[in-house]
Protein backbone atom coordinates (compact mmCIF):
# COMPACT_ATOMS: atom_id res chain seq x y z
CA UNK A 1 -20.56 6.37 -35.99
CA UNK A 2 -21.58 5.45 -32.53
CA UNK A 3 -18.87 4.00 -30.12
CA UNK A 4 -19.02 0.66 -27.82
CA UNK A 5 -21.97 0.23 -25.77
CA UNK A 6 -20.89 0.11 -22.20
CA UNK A 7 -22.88 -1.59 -19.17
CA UNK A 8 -24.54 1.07 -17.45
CA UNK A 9 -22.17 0.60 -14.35
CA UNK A 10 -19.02 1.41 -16.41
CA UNK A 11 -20.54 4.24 -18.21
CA UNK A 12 -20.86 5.94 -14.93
CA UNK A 13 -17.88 5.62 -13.69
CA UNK A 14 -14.99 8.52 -13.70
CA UNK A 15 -11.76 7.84 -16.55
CA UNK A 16 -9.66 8.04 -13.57
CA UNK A 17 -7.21 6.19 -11.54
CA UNK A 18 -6.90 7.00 -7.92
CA UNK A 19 -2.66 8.12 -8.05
CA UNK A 20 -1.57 11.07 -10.61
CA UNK A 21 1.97 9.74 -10.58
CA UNK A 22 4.99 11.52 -10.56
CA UNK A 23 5.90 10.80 -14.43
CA UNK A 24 2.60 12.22 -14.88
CA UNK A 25 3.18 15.65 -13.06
CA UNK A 26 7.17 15.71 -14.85
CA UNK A 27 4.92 15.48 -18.56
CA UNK A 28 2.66 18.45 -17.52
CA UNK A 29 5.63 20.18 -15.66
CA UNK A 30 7.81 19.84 -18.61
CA UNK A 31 11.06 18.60 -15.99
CA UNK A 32 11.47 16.14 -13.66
CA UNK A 33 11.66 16.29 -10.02
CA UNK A 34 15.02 16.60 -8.08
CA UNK A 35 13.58 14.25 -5.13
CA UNK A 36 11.08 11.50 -5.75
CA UNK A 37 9.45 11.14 -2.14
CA UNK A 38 6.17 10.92 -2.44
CA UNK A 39 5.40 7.53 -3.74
CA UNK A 40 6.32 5.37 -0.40
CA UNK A 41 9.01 3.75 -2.62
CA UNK A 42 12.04 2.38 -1.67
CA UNK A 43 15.15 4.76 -2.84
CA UNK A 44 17.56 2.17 -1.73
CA UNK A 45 16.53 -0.16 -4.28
CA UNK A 46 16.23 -3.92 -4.52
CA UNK A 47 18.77 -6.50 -3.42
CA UNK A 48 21.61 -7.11 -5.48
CA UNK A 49 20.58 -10.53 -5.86
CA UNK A 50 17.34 -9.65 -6.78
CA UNK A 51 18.86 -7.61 -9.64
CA UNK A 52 20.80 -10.05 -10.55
CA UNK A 53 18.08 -12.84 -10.35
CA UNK A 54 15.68 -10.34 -12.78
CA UNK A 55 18.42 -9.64 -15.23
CA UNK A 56 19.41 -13.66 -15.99
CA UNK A 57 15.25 -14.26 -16.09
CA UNK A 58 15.58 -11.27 -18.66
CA UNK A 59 17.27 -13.59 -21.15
CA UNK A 60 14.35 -16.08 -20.98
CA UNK A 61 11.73 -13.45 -21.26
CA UNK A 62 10.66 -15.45 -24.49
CA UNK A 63 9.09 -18.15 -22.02
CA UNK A 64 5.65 -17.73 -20.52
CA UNK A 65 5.72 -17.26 -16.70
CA UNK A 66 4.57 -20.03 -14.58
CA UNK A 67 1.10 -19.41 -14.09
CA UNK A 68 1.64 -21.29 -10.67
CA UNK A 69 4.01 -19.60 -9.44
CA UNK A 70 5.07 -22.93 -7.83
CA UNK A 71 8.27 -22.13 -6.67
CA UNK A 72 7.78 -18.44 -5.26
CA UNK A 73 4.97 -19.88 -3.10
CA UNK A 74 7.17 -23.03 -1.79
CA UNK A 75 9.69 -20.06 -0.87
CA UNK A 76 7.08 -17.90 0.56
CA UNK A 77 5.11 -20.89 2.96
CA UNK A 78 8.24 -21.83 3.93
CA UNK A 79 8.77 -18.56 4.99
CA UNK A 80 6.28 -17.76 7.17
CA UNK A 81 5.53 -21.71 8.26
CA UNK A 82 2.35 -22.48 6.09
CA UNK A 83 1.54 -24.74 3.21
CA UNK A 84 1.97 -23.38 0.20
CA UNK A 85 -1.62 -24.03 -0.54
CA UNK A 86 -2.09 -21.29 2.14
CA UNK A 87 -0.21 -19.03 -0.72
CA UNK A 88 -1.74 -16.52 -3.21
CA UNK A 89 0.37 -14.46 -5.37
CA UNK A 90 -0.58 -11.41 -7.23
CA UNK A 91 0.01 -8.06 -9.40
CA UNK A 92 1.56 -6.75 -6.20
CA UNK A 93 -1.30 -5.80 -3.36
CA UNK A 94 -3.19 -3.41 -5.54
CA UNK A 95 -4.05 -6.42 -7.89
CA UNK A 96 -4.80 -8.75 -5.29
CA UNK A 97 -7.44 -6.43 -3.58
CA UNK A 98 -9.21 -6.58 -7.27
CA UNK A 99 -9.43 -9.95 -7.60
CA UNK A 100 -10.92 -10.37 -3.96
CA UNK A 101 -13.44 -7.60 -4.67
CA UNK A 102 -14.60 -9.11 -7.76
CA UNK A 103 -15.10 -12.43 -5.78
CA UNK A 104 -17.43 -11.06 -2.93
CA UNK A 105 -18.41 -7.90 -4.42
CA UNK A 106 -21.64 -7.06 -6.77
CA UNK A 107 -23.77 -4.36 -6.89
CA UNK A 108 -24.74 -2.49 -4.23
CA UNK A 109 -23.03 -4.99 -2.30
CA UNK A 110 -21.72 -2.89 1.31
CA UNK A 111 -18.16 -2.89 1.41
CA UNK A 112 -16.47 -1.31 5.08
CA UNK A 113 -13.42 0.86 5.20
CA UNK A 114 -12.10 3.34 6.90
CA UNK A 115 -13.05 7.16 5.40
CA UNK A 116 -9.82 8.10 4.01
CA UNK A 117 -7.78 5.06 3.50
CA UNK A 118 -6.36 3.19 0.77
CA UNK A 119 -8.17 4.43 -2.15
CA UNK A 120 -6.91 1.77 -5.04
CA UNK A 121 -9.48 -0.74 -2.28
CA UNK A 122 -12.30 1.82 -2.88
CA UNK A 123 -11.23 2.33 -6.79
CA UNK A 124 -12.02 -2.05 -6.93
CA UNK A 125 -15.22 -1.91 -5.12
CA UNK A 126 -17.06 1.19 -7.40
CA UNK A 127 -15.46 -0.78 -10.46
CA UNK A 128 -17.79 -3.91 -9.28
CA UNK A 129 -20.60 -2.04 -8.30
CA UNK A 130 -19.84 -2.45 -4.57
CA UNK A 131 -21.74 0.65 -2.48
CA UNK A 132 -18.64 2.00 0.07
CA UNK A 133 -19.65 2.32 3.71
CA UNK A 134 -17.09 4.03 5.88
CA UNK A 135 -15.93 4.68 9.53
CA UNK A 136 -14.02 7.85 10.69
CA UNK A 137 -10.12 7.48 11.82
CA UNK A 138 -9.89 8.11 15.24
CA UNK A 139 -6.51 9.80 16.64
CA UNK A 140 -5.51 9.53 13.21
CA UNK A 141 -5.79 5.91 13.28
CA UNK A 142 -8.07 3.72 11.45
CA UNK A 143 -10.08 1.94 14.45
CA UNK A 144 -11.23 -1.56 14.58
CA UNK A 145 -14.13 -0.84 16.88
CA UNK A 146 -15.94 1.46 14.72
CA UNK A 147 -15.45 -0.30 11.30
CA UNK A 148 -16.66 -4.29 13.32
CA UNK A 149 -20.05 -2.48 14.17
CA UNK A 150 -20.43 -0.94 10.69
CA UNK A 151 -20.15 -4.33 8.86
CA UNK A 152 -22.36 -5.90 11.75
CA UNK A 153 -25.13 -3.27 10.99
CA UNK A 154 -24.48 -3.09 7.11
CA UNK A 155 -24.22 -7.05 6.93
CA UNK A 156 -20.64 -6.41 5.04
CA UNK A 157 -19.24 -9.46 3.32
CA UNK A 158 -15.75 -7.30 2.61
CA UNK A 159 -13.57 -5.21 5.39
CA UNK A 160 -10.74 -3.19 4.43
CA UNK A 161 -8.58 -2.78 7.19
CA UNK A 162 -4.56 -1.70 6.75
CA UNK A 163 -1.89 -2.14 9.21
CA UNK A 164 0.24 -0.15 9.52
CA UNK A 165 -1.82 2.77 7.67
CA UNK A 166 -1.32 4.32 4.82
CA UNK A 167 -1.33 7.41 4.70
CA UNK A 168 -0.95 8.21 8.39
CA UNK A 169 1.89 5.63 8.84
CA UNK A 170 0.05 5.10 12.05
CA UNK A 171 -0.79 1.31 13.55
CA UNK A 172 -1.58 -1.21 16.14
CA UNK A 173 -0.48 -3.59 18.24
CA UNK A 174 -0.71 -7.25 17.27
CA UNK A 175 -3.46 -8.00 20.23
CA UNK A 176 -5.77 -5.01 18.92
CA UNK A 177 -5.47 -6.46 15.35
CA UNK A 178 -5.47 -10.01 16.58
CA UNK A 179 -9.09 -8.88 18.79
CA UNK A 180 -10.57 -7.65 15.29
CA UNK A 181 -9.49 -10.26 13.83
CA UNK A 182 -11.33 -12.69 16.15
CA UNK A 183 -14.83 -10.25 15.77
CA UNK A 184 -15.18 -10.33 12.06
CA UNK A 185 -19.06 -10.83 11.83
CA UNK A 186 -19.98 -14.51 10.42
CA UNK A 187 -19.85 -14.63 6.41
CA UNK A 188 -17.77 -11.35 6.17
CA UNK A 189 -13.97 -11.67 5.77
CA UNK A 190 -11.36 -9.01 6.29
CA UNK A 191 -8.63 -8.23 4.32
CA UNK A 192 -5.93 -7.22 6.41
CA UNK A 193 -3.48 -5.16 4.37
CA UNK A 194 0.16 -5.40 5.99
CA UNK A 195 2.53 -3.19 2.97
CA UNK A 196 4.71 -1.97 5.63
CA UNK A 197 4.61 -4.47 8.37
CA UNK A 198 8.49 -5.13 7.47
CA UNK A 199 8.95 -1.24 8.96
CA UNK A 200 6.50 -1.83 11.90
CA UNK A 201 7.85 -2.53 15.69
CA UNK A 202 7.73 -5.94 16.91
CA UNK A 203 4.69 -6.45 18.64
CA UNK A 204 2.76 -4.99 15.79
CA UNK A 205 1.81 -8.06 13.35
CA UNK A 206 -0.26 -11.15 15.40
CA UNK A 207 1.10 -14.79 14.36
CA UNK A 208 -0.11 -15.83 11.00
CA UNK A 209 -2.87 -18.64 11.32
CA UNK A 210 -3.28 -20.04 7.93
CA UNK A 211 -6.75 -21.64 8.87
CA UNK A 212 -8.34 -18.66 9.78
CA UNK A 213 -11.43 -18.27 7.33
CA UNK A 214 -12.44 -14.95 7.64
CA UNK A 215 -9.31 -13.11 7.22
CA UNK A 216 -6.50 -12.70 4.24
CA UNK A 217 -3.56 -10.95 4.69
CA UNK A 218 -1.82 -9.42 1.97
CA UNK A 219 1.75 -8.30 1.79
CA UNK A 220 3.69 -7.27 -1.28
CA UNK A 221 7.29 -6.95 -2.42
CA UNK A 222 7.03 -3.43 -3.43
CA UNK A 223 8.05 -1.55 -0.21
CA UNK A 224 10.86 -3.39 1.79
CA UNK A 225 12.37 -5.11 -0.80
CA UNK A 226 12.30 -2.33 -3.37
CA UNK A 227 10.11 -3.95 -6.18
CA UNK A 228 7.35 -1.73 -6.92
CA UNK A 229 7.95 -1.41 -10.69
CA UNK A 230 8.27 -5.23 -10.41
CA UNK A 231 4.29 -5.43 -9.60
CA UNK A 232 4.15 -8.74 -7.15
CA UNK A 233 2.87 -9.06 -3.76
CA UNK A 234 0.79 -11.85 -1.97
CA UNK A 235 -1.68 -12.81 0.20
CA UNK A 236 -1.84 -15.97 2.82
CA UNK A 237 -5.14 -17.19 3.34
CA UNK A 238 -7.21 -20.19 4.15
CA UNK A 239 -6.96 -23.02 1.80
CA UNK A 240 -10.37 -22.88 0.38
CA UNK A 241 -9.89 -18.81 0.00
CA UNK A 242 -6.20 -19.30 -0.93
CA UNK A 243 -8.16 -21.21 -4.24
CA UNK A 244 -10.49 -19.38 -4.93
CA UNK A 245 -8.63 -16.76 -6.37
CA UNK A 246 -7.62 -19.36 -9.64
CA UNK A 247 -11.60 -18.32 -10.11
CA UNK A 248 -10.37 -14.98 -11.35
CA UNK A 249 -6.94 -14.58 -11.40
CA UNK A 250 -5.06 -13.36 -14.63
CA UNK A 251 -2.82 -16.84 -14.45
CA UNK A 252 -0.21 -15.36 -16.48
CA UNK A 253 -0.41 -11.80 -14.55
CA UNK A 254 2.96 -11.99 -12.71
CA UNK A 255 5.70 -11.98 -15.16
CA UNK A 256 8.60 -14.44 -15.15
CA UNK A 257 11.09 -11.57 -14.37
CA UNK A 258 9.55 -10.65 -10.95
CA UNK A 259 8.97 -14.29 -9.96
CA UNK A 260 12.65 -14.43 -10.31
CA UNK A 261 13.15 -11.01 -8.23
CA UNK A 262 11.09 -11.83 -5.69
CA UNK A 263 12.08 -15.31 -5.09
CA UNK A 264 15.69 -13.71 -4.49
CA UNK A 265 14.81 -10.63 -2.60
CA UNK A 266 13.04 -12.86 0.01
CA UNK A 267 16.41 -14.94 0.46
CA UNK A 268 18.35 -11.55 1.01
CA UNK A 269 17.80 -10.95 4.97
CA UNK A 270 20.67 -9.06 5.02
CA UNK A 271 19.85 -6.38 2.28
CA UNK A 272 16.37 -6.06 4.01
CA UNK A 273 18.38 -5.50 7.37
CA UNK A 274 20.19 -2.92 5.33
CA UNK A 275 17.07 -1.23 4.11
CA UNK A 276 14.98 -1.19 7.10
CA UNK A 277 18.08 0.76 8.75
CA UNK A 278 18.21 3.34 6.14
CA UNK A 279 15.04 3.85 5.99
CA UNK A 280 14.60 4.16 9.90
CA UNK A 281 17.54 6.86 9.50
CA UNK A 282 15.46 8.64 6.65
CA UNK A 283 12.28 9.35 8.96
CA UNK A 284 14.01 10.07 11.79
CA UNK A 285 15.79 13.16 9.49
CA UNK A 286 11.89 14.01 7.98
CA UNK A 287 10.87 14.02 11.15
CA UNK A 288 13.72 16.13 12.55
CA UNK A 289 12.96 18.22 9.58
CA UNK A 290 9.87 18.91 10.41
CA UNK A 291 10.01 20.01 13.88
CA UNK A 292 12.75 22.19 12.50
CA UNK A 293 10.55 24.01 10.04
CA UNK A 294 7.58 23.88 13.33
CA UNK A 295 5.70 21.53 11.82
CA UNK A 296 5.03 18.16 13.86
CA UNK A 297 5.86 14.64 12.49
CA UNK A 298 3.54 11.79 13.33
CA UNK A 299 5.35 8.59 14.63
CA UNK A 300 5.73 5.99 11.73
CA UNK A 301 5.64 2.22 11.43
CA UNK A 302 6.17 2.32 7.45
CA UNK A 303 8.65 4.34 5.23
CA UNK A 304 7.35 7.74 4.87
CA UNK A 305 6.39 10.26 7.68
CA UNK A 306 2.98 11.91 7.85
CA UNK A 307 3.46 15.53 8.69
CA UNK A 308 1.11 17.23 10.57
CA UNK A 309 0.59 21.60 8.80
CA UNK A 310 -0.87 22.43 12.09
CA UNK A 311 -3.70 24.23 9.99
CA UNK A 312 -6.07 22.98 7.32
CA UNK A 313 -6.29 21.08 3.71
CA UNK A 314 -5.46 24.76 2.09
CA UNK A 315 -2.45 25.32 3.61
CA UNK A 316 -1.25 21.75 3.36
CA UNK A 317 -2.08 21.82 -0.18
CA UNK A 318 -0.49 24.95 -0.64
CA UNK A 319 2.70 23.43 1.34
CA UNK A 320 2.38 20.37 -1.11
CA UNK A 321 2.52 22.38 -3.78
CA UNK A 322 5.49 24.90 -3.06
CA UNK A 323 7.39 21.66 -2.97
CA UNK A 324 6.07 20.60 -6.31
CA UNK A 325 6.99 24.22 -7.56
CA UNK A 326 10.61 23.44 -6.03
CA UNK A 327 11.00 19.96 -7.57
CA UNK A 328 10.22 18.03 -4.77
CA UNK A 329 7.19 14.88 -5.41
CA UNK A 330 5.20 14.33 -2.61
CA UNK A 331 1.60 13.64 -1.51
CA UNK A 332 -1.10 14.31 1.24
CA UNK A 333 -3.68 12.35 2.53
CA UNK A 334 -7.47 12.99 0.45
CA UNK A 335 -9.99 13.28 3.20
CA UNK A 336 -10.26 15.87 6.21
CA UNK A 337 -9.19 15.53 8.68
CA UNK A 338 -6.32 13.76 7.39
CA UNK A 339 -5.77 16.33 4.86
CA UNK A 340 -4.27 19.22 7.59
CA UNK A 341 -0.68 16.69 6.23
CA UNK A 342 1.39 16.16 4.17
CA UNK A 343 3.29 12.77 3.42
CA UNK A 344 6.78 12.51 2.52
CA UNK A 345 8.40 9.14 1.52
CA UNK A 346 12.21 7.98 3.38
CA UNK A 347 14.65 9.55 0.76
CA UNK A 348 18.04 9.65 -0.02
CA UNK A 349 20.61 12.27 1.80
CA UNK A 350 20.51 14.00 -1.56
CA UNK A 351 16.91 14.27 -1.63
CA UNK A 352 16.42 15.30 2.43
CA UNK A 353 19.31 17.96 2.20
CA UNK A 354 17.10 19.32 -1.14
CA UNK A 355 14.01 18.73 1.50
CA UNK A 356 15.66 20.75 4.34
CA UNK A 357 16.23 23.48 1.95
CA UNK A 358 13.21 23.66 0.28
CA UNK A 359 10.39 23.29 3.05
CA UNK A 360 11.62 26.82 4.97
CA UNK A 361 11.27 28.62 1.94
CA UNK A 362 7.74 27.17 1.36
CA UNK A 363 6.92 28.26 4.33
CA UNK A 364 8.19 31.64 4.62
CA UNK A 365 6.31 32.35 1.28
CA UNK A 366 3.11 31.32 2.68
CA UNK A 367 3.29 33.61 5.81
């Protein structure tokens, strides 16, 4: 008996997902890690309020979500001084950047991104037939320049641009992204992906103008306020874009329990106060770590630190996975020359004291 018959485009793609995650790895390993710091999650958790929000929604779990998600997006245009027509809200970032792929992106369509970057963006654009056209980082930054001009040439409708990066945790300031902004070629838009921008310096994010048409910014409630398992995130955009998204949308795609998370975790200043401290004091120890250990930490705007090897992708793979061996989850970037890291997410003081103890005898073994 034959099996389904699948469009040509799906039948060539790989059964893969971009991120072998760390439940994954435990399975295979047959134990679990001692330190989970590889993910960019946030150890310190949600709010309390948030918790407590999710566990009363729990009860009504029998009720379908609001497909509107009316009240989150009152809370969130409120919150950052636009209409909540302005609002889009989505399966956290990752689902977000689908739904905009499918709505400018066919076959052999040129999407721009930088070579290395985000690749959940590039995992949308192959699953819609979109043909990937990249730019280099540059100082181990993703750079605005290079990746306006490669649009212009390859008439791009779709630019994937990240601030701060991921998974350099490098960034720019708000008049270099506000510049690029301003240059995005006639007909293309950018989508501006700002995950950590609650981590960056001030200075770093330019005002939000909600009539801009050829730019969407997306931000998402899994980093900063500790939600990633909670899978909600949103974007502000232009009206007309902002509505276009109830083209394709899964309407009932946000559950009821993180509406009710979210909508408290944004209320919480102080908690994200809290968390953007601890998480300051976690990179600064990485970092001091590193340097420890002679290895050299980039400077971060997000909540892990890329580490720089100081060779090539062997040896950090072979430093990634001396860690692994020791219990420790972390990652490293995909694409040279990127790949001379590794990444490791803000942790605990449990998990950096296992950290400081592992990484020297990693490294001794590999001398």
């Amino acid at each position: 008996m034959s099996g389904p018959r699948y469009t040509p485009l799906v039948a060539g793609l790989p059964s893969t997902v971009p991120f072998v995650g760390p439940e994954t790895q435990e399975r295979a390993r047959a134990r679990p890690f001692r330190a989970r710091i590889g993910a960019n999650e946030s150890v310190f958790g949600p709010s309390p309020r948030a918790i407590e929000a999710m566990a009363a929604a729990a009860a009504e779990v029998w009720k379908y979500c609001d497909p509107e998600n009316h009240g989150l997006k009152a809370a969130l245009a409120a919150h950052h001084g636009v209409s909540p027509d302005n609002i889009v809200v989505g399966e956290g970032i990752d689902g977000l950047l689908g739904y905009v792929v499918r709505m400018l992106v066919d076959k052999e369509i040129p999407v721009a991104t930088s070579l290395g970057a985000y690749p959940t963006f590039n995992y949308h654009v192959a699953g819609f037939g979109g043909r990937l056209v990249t730019a280099p980082y540059v100082d181990d930054r993703e750079d605005p320049e290079s990746l306006l001009a490669l649009a212009a040439s390859e008439k791009a409708p779709l630019i994937y641009f990240a601030n701060p990066d991921n998974p350099m945790g490098t960034w720019h300031d708000a008049a270099a992204v506000q510049a690029m902004i301003d240059a995005v070629p006639e007909g293309a838009l950018l989508v501006l992906d700002e995950a950590y921008i609650e981590f960056a310096p001030e200075g770093t994010a330019p005002p939000i103008d909600a009539d801009a048409p050829r730019v969407i910014r997306l931000r998402t409630f899994s980093k900063a306020h500790g939600m990633a398992g909670a899978r909600i995130g949103y974007g502000i955009a232009e009206k007309g874009l902002a509505l276009a998204f109830n083209k394709v949308r899964n309407h009932f795609g946000v559950n009821r329990i993180a509406q009710a998370g979210a909508l408290a975790a944004l209320a919480d200043e102080t908690w994200l106060a809290h968390v953007r401290g601890s998480v300051a004091e976690a990179c600064q120890r990485i970092a001091a770590i590193a340097r420890a250990n002679g290895l050299e930490p980039l400077p971060t705007a997000t909540n892990f630190v890329t580490i720089d090897c100081g060779r090539d992708q062997a040896h950090a793979r072979a430093v990634l996975d001396g860690l692994i061996a020791r219990d420790i989850f972390v990652r490293m970037p995909f694409v040279a020359p990127q790949n001379r890291c590794i990444r490791i997410s803000a942790g605990t003081a449990d998990d950096l004291a296992i950290l400081s103890e592992a990484l020297p005898q990693v490294l001794a073994s590999l001398r």
